[in-house]
Protein backbone atom coordinates (compact mmCIF):
# COMPACT_ATOMS: atom_id res chain seq x y z
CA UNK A 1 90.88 97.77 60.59
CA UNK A 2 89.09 96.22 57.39
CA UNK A 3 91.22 94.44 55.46
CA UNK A 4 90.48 91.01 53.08
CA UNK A 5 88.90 88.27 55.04
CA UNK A 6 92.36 85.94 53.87
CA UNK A 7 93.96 88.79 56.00
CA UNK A 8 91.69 88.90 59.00
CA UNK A 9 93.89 86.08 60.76
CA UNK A 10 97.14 87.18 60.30
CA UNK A 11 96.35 90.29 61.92
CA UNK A 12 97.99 89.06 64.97
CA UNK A 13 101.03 88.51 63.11
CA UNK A 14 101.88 92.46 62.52
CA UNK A 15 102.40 92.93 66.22
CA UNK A 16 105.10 91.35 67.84
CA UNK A 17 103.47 88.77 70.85
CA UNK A 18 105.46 87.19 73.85
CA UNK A 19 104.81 83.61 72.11
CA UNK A 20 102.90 81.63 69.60
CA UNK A 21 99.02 81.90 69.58
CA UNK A 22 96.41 79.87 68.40
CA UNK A 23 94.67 81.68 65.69
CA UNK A 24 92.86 84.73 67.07
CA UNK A 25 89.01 86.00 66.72
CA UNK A 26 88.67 88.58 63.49
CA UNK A 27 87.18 91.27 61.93
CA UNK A 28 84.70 91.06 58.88
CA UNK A 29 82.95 93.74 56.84
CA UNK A 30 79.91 93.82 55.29
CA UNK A 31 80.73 93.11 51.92
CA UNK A 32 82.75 89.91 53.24
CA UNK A 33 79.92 88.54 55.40
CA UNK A 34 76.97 88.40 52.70
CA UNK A 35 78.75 85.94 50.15
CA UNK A 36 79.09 83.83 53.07
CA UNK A 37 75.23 83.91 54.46
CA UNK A 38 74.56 80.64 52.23
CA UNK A 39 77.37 78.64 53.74
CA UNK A 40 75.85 75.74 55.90
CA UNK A 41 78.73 76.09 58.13
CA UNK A 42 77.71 79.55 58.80
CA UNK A 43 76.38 80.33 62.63
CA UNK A 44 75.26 83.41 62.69
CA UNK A 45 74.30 85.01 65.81
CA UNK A 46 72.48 88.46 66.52
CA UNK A 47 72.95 90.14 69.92
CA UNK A 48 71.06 92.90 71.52
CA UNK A 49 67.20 92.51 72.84
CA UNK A 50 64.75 89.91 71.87
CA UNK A 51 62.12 92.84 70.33
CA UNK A 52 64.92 94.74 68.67
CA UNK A 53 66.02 91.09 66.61
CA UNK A 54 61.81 90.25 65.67
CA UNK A 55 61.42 93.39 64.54
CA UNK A 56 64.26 92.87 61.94
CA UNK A 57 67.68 91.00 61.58
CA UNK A 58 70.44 89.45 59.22
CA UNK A 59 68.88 86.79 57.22
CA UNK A 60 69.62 83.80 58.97
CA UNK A 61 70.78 84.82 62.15
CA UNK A 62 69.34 83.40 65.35
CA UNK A 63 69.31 85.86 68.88
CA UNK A 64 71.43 85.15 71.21
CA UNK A 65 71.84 86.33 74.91
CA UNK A 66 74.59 86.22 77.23
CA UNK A 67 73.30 84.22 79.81
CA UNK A 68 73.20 81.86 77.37
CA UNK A 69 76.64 80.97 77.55
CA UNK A 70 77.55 81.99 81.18
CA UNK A 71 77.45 80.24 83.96
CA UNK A 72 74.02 79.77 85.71
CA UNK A 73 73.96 82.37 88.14
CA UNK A 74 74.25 81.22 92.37
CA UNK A 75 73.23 83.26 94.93
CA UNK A 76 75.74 85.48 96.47
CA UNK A 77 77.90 84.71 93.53
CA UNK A 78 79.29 86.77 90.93
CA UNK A 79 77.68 88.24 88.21
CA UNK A 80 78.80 87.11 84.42
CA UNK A 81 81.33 84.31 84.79
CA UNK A 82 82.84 81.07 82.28
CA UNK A 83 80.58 78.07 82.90
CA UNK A 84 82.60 74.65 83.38
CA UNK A 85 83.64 73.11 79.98
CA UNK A 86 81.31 70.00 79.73
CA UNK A 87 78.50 73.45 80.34
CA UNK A 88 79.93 75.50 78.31
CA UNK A 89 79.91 72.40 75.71
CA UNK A 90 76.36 71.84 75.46
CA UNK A 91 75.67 75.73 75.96
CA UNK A 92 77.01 76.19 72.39
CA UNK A 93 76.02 73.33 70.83
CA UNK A 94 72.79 74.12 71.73
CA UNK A 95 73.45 77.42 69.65
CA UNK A 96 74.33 74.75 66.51
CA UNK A 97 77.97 75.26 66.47
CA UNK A 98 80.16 72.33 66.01
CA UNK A 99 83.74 71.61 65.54
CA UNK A 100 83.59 72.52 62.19
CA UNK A 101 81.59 75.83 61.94
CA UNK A 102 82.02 79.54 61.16
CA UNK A 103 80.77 81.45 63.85
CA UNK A 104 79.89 85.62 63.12
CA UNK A 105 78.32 87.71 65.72
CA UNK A 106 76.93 90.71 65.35
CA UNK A 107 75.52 93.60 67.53
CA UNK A 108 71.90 94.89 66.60
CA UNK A 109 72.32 98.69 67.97
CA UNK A 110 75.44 99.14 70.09
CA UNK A 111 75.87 96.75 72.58
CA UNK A 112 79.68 96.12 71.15
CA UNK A 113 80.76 94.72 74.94
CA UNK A 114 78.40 91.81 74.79
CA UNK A 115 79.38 90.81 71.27
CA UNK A 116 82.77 90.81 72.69
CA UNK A 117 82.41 88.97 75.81
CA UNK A 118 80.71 86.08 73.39
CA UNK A 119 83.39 86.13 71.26
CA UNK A 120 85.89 85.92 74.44
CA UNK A 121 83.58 82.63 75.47
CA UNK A 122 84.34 81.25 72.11
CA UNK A 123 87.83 81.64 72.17
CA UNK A 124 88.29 79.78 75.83
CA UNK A 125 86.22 77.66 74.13
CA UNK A 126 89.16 77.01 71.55
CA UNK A 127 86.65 78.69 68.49
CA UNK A 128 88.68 81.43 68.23
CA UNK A 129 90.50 81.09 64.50
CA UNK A 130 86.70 80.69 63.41
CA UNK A 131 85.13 83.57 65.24
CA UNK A 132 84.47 86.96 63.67
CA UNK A 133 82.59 90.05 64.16
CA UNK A 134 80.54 92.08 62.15
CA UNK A 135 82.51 95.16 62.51
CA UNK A 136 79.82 97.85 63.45
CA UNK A 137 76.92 95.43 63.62
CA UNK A 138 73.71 95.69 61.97
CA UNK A 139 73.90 99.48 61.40
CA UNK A 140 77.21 98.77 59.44
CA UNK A 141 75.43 96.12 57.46
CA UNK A 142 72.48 98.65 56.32
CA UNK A 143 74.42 101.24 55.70
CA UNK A 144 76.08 99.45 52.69
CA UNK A 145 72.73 98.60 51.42
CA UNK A 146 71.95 95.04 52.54
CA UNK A 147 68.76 93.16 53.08
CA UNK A 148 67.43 92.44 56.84
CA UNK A 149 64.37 90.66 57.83
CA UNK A 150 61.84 89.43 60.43
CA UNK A 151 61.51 86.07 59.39
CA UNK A 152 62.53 83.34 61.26
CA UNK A 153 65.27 81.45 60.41
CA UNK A 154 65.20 77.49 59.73
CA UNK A 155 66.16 75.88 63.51
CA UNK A 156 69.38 74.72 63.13
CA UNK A 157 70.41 71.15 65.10
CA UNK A 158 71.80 71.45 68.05
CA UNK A 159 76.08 70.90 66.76
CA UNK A 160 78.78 68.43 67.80
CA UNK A 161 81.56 70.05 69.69
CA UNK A 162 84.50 69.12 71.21
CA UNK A 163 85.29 72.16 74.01
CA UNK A 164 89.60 72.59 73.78
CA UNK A 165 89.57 75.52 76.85
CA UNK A 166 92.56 78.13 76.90
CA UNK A 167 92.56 78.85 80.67
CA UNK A 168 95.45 80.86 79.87
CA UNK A 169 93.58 83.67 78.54
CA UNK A 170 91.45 83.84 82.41
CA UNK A 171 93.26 85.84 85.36
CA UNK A 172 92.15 85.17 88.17
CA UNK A 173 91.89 87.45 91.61
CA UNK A 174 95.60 86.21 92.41
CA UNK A 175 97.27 86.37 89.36
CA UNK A 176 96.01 90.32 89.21
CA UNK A 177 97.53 90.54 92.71
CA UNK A 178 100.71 89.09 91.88
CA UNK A 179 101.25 90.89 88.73
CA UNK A 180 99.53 94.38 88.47
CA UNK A 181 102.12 97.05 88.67
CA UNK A 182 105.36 94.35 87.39
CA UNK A 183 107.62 94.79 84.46
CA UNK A 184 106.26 93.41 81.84
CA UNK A 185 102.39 93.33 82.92
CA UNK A 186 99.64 96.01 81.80
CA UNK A 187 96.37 95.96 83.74
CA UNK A 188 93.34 97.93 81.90
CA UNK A 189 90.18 98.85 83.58
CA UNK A 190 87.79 99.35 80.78
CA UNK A 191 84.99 101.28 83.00
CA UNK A 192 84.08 104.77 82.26
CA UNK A 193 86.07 107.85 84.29
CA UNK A 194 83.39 108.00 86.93
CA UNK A 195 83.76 104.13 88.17
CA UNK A 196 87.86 104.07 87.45
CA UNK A 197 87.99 107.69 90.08
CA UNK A 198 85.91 105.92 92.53
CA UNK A 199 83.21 109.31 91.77
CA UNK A 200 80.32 106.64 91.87
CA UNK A 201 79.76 103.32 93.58
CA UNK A 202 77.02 102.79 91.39
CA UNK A 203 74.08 103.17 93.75
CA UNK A 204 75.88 101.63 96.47
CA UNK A 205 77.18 98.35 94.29
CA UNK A 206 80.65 98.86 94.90
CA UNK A 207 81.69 98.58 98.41
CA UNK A 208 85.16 99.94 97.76
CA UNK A 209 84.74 102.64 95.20
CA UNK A 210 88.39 103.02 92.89
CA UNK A 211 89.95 100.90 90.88
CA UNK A 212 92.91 98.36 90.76
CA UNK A 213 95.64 100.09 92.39
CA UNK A 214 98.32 100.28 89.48
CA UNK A 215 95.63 99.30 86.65
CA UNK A 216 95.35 102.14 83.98
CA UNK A 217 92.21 103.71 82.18
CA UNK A 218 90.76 103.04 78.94
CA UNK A 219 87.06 103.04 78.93
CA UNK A 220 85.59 100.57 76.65
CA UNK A 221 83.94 103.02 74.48
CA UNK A 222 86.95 104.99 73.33
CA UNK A 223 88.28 101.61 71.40
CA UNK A 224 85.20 101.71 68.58
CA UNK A 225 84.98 104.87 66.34
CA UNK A 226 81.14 106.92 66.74
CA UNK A 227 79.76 104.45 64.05
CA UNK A 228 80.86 101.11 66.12
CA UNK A 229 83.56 100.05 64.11
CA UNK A 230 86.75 99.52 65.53
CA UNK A 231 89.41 102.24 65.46
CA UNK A 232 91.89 101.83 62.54
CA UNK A 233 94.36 99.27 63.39
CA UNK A 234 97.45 102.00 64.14
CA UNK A 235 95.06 104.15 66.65
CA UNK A 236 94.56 100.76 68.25
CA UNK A 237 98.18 99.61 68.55
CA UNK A 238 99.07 103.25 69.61
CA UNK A 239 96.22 103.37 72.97
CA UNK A 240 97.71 100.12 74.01
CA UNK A 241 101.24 101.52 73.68
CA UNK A 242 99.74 104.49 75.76
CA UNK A 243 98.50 102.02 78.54
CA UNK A 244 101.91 100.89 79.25
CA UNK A 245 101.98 98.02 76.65
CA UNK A 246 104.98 97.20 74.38
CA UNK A 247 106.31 93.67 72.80
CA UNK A 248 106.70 91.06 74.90
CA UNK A 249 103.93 92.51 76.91
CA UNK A 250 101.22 90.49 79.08
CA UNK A 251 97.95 92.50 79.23
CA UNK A 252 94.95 91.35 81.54
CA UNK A 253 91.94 93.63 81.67
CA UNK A 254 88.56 94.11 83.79
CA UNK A 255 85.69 95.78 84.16
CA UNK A 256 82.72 95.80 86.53
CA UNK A 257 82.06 91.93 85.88
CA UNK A 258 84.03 91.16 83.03
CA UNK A 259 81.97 92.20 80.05
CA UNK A 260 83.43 96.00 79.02
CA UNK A 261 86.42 94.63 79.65
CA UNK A 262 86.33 92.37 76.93
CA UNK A 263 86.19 95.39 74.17
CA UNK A 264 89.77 95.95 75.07
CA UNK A 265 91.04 92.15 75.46
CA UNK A 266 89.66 92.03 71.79
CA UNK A 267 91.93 94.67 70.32
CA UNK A 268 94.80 92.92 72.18
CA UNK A 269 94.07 89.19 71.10
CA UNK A 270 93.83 90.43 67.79
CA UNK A 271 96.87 92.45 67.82
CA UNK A 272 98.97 89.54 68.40
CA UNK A 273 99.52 90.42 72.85
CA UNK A 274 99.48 87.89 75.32
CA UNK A 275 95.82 89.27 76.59
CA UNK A 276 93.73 88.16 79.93
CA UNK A 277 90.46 88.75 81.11
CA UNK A 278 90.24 89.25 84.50
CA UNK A 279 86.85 86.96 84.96
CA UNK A 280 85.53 88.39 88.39
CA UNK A 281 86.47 91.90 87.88
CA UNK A 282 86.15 95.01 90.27
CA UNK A 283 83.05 92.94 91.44
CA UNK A 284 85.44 90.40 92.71
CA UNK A 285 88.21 92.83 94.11
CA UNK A 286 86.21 94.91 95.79
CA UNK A 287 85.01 92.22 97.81
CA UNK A 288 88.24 91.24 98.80
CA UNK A 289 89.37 93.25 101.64
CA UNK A 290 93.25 92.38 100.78
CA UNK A 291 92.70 93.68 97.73
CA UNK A 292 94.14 97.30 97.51
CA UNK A 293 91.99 100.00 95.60
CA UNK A 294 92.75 103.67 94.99
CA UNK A 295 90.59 106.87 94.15
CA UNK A 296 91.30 109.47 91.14
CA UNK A 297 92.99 109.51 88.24
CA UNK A 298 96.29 107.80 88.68
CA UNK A 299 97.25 104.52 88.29
């Protein structure tokens, strides 16, 4: 999955996708990033918990949480959803990224499904040609022997953006509905076993325990390797193929409340699909009463 930084973009290009894409979110290693940590274009952002990033980080990179790019939560509402553009706007300019910048995100420890639901954000957010991800996060980046810190970095100014939204890449509750189980479509639930069988309802959570009737398995966690890099490119392409997928293919996938979910829809952006996320998730389908679910371990 590591290949030249020249090459990180044209990743999509090596699988066949149903039509033209902007320029997808990438991969970058180690060794790529550092050269790069003096570039003023450079926003670099560290996720994981606030003590974890004082007590050391990347030099230069500012902490940055979800709900710091999700819309404000209402009561009653659901749990980790796309704010409105002219939010979403000042949300990440506030972070200092403008038209114009380089955006690399990182995980701390191994919180891989909220680097990926940023990067997701970014790309509605029409970033995603300049978006990239430290592949295995901060561990990656010590292993090969670079410098961290617990200085502070310089504030940056808040950036000057110009939001260009994909809605494209959002399914909503209806287009899941209309399309899960159709030639052509692949629907992933990225939850672990126990969720996907309807085993738990997670402490009483989930009011219909299950999954998307006709949605297949493939837990977020089998799509990194044990170190939290990404599986090689062809053992990517292949558990895609094994979910149903082939060229031509639309894929949407969900989770609990669209965050795991977004491991998956990573892989398939940057393998050149035509990839949703589901925004609302089994949160929202389980709430729906018209919405079938089904128990064990068939689709």
């Amino acid at each position: 999955m590591r290949v030249p930084v020249a090459g990180l973009a044209s990743l999509a290009l090596t699988c066949v996708a149903a039509a033209a894409q902007p320029p997808a979110p990438s991969l970058i290693t180690p060794a790529q990033l550092e050269p790069m940590l003096s570039d003023a274009a450079l926003v670099l952002l560290h996720v994981g918990p606030k003590a974890d990033y004082d007590l050391e980080h990347l030099p230069g990179a500012h902490h940055v949480e979800l709900r710091a790019i999700a819309a404000d939560p209402q009561d009653g509402g659901l749990s980790l959803q796309l704010p409105s553009p002219a939010d979403l706007e000042t949300k990440l300019e506030a972070l200092g990224i403008s038209d114009a910048s380089r955006v690399v995100i990182y995980t701390g420890k191994d919180v891989i499904q909220s680097v990926t639901r940023i990067v997701f954000t970014l790309d509605y957010a029409g970033l995603g040609g300049q978006t990239m991800v430290l592949d295995g996060g901060m561990p990656a980046w010590k292993a090969a022997g670079k410098a961290v810190t617990k200085d502070a970095p310089v504030a940056r100014p808040a950036g000057t953006l110009t939001v260009k939204t994909r809605p494209e890449i959002v399914a909503d509750l209806a287009w899941v509905q209309a399309h899960v189980g159709t030639p052509g479509h692949v629907v992933i639930d990225a939850r672990t076993p126990q969720f996907y069988t309807g085993e738990s309802n997670n402490n009483g959570r989930i009011p219909r325990p299950g999954h998307i009737a006709g949605a297949v398995s493939a837990p977020y966690d089998t799509w990194v390797q044990p170190d939290g890099t990404f599986k090689p490119k062809v053992a990517l392409d292949a558990m895609l193929k094994t979910a149903g997928a082939a060229p031509g293919s639309t894929i949407a996938t969900y989770c609990h409340i669209g965050q795991q979910a977004t491991v998956p829809w990573l892989v398939a952006r940057m393998l050149g699909y035509d990839v949703k996320l589901f925004d609302g998730s089994f949160e929202e389908w389980a709430r729906t009463t018209s919405a079938p679910v089904k128990t064990g371990m068939q689709p």
